[in-house]
C-alpha atoms as a PDB file:
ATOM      1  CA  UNK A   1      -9.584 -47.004  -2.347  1.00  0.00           C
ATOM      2  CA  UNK A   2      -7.346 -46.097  -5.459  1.00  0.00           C
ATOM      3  CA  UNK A   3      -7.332 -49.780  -6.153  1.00  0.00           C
ATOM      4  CA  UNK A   4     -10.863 -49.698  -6.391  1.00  0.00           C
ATOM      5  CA  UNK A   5     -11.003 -47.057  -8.144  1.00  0.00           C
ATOM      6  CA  UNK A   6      -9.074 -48.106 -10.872  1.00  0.00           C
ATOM      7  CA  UNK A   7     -11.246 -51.226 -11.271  1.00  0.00           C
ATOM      8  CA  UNK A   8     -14.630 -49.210 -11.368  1.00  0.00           C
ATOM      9  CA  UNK A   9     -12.827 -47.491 -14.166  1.00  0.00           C
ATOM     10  CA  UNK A  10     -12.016 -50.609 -15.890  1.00  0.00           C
ATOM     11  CA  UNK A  11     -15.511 -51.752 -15.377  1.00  0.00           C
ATOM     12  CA  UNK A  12     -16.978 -48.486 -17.120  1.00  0.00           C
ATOM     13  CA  UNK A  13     -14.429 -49.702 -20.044  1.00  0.00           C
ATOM     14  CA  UNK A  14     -16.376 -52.988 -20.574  1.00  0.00           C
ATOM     15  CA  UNK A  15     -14.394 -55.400 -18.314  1.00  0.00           C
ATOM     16  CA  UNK A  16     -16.399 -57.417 -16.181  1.00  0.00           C
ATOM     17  CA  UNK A  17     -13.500 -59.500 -14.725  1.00  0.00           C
ATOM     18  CA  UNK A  18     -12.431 -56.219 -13.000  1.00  0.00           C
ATOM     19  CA  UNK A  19     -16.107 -56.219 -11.267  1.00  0.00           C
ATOM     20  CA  UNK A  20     -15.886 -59.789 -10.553  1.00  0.00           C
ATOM     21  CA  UNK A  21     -13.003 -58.957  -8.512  1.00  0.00           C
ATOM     22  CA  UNK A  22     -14.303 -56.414  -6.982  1.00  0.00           C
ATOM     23  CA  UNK A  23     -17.474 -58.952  -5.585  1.00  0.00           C
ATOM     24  CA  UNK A  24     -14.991 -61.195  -4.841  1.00  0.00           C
ATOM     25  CA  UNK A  25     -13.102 -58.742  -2.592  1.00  0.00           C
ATOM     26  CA  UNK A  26     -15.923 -57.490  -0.763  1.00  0.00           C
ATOM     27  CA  UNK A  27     -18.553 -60.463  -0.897  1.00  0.00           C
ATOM     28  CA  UNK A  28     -17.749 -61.730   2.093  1.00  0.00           C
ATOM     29  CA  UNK A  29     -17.751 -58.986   4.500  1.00  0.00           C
ATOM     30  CA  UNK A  30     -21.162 -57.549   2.888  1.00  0.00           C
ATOM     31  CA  UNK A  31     -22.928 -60.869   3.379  1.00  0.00           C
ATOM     32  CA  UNK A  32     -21.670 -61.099   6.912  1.00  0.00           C
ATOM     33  CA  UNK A  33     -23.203 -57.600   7.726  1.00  0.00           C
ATOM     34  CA  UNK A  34     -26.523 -58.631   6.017  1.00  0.00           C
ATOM     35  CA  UNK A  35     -26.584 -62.267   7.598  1.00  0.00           C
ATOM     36  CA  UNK A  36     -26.552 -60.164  11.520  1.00  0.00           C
ATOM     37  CA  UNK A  37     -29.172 -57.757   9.776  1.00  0.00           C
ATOM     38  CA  UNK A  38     -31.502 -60.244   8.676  1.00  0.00           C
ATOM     39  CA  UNK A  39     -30.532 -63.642  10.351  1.00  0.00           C
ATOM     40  CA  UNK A  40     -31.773 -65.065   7.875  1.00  0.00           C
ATOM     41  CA  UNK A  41     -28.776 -67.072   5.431  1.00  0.00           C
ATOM     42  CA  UNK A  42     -31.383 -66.790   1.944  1.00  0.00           C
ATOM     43  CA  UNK A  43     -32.350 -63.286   2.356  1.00  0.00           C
ATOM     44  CA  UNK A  44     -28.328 -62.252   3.393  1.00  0.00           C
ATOM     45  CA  UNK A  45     -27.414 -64.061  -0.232  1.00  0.00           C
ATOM     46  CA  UNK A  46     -30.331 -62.814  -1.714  1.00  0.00           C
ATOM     47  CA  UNK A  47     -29.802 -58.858  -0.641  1.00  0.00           C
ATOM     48  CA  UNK A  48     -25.953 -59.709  -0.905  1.00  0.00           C
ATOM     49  CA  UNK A  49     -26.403 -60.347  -4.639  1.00  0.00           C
ATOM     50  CA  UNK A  50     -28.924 -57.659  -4.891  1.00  0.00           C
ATOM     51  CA  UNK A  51     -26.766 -54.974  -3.835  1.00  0.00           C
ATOM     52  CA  UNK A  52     -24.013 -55.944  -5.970  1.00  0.00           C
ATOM     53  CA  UNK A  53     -26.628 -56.043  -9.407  1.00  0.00           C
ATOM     54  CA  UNK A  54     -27.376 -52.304  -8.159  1.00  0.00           C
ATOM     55  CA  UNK A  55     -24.067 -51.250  -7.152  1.00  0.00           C
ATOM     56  CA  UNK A  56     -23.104 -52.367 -11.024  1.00  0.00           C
ATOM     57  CA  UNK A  57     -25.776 -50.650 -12.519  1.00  0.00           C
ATOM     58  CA  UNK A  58     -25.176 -47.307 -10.920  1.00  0.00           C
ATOM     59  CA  UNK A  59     -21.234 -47.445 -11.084  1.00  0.00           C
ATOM     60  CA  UNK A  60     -21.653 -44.279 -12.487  1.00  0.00           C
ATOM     61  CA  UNK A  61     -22.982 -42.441  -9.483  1.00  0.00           C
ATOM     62  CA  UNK A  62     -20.020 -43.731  -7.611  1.00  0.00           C
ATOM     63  CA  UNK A  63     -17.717 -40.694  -6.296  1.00  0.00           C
ATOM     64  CA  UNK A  64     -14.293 -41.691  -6.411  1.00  0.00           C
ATOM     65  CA  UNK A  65     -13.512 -39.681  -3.067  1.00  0.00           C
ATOM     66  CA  UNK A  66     -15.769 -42.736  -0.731  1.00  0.00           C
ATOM     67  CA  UNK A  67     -14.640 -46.075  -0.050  1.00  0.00           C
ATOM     68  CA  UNK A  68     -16.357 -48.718  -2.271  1.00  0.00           C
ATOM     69  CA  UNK A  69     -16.776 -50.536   0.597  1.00  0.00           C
ATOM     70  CA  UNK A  70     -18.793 -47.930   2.100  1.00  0.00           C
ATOM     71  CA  UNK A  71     -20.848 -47.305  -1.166  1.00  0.00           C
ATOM     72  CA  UNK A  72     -21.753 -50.323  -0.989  1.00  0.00           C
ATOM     73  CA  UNK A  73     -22.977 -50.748   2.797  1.00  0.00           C
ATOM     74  CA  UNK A  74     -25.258 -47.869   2.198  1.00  0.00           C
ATOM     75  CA  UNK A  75     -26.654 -49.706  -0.945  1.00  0.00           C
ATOM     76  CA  UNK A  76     -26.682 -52.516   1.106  1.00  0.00           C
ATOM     77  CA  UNK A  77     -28.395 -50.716   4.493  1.00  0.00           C
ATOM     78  CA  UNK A  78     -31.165 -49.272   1.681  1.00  0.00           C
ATOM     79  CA  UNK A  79     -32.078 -52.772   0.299  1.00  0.00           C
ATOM     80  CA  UNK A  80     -32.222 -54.217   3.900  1.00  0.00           C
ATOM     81  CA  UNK A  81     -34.384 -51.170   5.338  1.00  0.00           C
ATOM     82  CA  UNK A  82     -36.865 -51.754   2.139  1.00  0.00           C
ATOM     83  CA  UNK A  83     -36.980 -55.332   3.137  1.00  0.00           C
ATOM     84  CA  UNK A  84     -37.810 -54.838   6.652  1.00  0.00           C
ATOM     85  CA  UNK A  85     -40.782 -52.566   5.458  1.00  0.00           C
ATOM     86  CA  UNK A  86     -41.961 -55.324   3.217  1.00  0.00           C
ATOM     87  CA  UNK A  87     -41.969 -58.073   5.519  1.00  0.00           C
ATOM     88  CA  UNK A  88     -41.972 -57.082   9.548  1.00  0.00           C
ATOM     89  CA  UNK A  89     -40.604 -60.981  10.315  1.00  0.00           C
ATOM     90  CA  UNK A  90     -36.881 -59.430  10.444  1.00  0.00           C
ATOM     91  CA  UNK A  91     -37.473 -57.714  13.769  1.00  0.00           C
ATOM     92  CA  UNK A  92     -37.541 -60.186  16.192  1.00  0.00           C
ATOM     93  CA  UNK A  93     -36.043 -63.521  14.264  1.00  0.00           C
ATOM     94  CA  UNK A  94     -33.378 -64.643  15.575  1.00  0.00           C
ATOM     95  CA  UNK A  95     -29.892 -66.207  13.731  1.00  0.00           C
ATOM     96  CA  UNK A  96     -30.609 -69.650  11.742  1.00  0.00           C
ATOM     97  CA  UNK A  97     -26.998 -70.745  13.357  1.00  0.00           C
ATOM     98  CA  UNK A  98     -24.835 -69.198  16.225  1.00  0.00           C
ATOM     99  CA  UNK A  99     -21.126 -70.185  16.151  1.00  0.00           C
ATOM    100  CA  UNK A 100     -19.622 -71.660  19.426  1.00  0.00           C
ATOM    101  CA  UNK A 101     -16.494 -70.630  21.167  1.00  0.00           C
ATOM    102  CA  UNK A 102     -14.424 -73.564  22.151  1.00  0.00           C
ATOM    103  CA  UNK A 103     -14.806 -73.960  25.800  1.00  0.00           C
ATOM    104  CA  UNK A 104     -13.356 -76.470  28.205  1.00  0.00           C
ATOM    105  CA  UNK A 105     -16.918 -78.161  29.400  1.00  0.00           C
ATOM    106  CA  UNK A 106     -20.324 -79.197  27.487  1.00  0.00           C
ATOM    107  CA  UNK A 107     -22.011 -76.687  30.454  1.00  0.00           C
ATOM    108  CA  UNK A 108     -19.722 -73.857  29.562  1.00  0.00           C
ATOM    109  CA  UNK A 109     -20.673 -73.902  25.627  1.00  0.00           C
ATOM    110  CA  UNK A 110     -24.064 -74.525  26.895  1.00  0.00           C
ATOM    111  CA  UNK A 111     -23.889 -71.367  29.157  1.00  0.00           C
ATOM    112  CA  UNK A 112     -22.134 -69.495  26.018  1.00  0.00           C
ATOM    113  CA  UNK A 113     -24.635 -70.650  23.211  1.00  0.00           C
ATOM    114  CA  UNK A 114     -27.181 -69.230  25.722  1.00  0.00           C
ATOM    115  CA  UNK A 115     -25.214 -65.839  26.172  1.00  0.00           C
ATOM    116  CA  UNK A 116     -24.735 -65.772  22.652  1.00  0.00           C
ATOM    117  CA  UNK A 117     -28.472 -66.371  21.816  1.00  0.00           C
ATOM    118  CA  UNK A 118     -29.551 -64.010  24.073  1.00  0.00           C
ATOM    119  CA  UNK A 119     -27.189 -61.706  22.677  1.00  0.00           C
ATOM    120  CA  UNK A 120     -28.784 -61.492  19.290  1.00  0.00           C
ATOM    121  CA  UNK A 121     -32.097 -61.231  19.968  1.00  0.00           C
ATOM    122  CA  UNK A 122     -31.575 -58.315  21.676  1.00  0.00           C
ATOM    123  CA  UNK A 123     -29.911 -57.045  18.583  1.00  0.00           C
ATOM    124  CA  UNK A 124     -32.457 -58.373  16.577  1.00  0.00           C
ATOM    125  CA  UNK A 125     -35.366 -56.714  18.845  1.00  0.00           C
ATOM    126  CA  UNK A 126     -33.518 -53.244  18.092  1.00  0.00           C
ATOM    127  CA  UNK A 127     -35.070 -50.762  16.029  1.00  0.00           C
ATOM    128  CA  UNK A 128     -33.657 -50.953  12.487  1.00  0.00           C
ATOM    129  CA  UNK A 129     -32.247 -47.615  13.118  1.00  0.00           C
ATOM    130  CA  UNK A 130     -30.268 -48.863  16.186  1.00  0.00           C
ATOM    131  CA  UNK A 131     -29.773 -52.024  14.429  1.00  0.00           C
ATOM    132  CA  UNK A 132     -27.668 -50.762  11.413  1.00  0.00           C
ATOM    133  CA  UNK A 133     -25.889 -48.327  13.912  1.00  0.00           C
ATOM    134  CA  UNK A 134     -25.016 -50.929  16.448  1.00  0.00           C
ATOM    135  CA  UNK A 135     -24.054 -53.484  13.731  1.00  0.00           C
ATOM    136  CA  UNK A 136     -21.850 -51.170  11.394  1.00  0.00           C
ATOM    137  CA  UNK A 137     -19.825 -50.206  14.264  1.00  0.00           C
ATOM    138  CA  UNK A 138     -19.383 -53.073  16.740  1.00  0.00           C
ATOM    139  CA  UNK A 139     -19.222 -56.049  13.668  1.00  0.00           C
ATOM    140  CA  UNK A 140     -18.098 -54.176  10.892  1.00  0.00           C
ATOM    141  CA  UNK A 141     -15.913 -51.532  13.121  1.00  0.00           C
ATOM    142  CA  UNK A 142     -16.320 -48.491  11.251  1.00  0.00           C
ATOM    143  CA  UNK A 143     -15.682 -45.074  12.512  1.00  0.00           C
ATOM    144  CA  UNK A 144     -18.579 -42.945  13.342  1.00  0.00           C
ATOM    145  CA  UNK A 145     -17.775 -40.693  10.514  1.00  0.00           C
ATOM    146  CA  UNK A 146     -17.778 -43.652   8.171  1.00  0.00           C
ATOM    147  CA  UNK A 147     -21.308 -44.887   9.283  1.00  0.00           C
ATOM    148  CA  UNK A 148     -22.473 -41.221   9.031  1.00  0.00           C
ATOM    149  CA  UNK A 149     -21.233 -41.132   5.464  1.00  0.00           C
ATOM    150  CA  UNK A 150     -23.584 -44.367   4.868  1.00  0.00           C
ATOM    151  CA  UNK A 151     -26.215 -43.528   5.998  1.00  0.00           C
ATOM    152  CA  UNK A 152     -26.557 -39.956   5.323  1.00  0.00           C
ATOM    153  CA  UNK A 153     -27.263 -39.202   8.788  1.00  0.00           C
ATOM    154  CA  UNK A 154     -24.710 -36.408  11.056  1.00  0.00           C
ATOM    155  CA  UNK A 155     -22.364 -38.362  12.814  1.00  0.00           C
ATOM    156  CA  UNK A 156     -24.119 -36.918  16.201  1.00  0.00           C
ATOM    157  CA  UNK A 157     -27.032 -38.927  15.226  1.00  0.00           C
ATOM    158  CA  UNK A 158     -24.742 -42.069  14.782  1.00  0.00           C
ATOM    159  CA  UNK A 159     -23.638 -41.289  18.302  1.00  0.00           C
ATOM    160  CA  UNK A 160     -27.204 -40.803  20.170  1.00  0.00           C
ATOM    161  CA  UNK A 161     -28.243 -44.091  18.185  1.00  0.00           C
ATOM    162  CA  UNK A 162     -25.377 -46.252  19.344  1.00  0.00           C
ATOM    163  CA  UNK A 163     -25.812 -44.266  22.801  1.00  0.00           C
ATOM    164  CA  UNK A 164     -29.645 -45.779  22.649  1.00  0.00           C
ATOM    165  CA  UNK A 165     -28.951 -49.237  21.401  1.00  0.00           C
ATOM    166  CA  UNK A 166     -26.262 -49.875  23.854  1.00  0.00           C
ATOM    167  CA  UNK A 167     -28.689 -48.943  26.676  1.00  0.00           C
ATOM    168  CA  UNK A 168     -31.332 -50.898  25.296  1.00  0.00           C
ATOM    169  CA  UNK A 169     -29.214 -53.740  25.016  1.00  0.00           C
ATOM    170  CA  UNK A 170     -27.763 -52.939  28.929  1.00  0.00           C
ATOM    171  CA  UNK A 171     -31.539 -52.738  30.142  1.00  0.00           C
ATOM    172  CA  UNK A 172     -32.847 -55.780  28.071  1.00  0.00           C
ATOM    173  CA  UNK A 173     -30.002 -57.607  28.815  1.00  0.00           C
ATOM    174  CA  UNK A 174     -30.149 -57.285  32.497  1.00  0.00           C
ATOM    175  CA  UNK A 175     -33.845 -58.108  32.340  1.00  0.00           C
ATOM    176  CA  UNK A 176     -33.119 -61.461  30.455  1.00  0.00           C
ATOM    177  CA  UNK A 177     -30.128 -62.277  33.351  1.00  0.00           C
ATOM    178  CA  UNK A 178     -32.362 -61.677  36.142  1.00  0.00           C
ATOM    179  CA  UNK A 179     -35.505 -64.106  34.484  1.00  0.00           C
ATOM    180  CA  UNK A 180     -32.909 -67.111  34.105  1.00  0.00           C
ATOM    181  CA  UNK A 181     -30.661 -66.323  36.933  1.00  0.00           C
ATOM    182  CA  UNK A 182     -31.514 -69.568  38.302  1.00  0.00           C
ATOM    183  CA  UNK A 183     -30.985 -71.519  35.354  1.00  0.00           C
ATOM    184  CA  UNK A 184     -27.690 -70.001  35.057  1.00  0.00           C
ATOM    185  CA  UNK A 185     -26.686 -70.633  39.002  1.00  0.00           C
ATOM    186  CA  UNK A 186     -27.954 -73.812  39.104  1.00  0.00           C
ATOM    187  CA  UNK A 187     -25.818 -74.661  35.543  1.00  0.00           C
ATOM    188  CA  UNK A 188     -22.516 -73.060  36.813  1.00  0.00           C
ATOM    189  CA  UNK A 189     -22.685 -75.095  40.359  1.00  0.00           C
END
């Protein structure tokens, strides 16, 4: 955070290799976030890139007592909410490309491609409240104080919405398993 800090300082100074580090530090993990928010690979670049053009022009309404990181996930979580109320087709698309686990049989990556499909729908058929909630703390494993400090919300709030989401997932989860049950016993036999 000090690091950071230092560099946003530098930045304020004129030097734009010291903000080029700092995308090149944090690029990464920001698209990754807004690749599961969107599913989309164009509109995670595009928002990626977007929220670093912002984060540069307001550099002077960062507080050096948050995380940069977490500055910019709420810059981030803003640009993806306004997106979602510009164009609905975020809600219920699922990911261009799901990574495999290595398994030992073709019918076991089938069966896990399938678990991992169904997977993020559900998360993509969250709320975008229960969405960012969900996301920030099970992919990007922040604390619920962090998240709170994101969002602007009280950390109880953080709580009841990660509460909800998981037992939305739970229910919609167990309703998907019991519609392809078959499929899934007559795969594994």
């Amino acid at each position: 955070m000090q690091d950071d800090w230092l560099l946003i300082q530098q930045v304020q100074t004129g030097n734009r290799d010291a903000y080029a580090y700092l995308v090149d530090k944090y690029k990464d993990r920001l698209y990754s976030y807004l690749y599961r928010m969107t599913g989309q690979q164009q509109d995670a670049q595009d928002l990626t890139q977007e929220a670093f053009i912002k984060a540069y022009c307001q550099l002077d309404k960062y507080r050096p007592t948050d995380a940069f990181l977490a500055w910019l996930y709420r810059i981030a979580s803003n640009l993806c909410v306004d997106a979602w109320r510009k164009n609905k087709r975020y809600l219920k698309t699922p990911l261009e490309e799901i990574r495999l686990i290595e398994t030992d049989t073709p019918e076991k990556a089938y069966l896990e491609k399938e678990k991992q499909d169904a997977l993020q729908q559900q998360i993509m058929a969250l709320g975008e409240e229960y969405r960012i909630v969900f996301l920030l703390k099970y992919m990007e494993q922040l604390s619920y104080k962090e998240i709170s400090e994101i969002l602007h919300i009280p950390i109880t709030t953080v709580q009841m919405r990660i509460h909800h989401a998981k037992k939305k997932l739970r229910a919609s989860m167990a309703q998907e398993r019991s519609g392809r049950g078959a499929i899934y016993e007559l795969l594994q036999n």
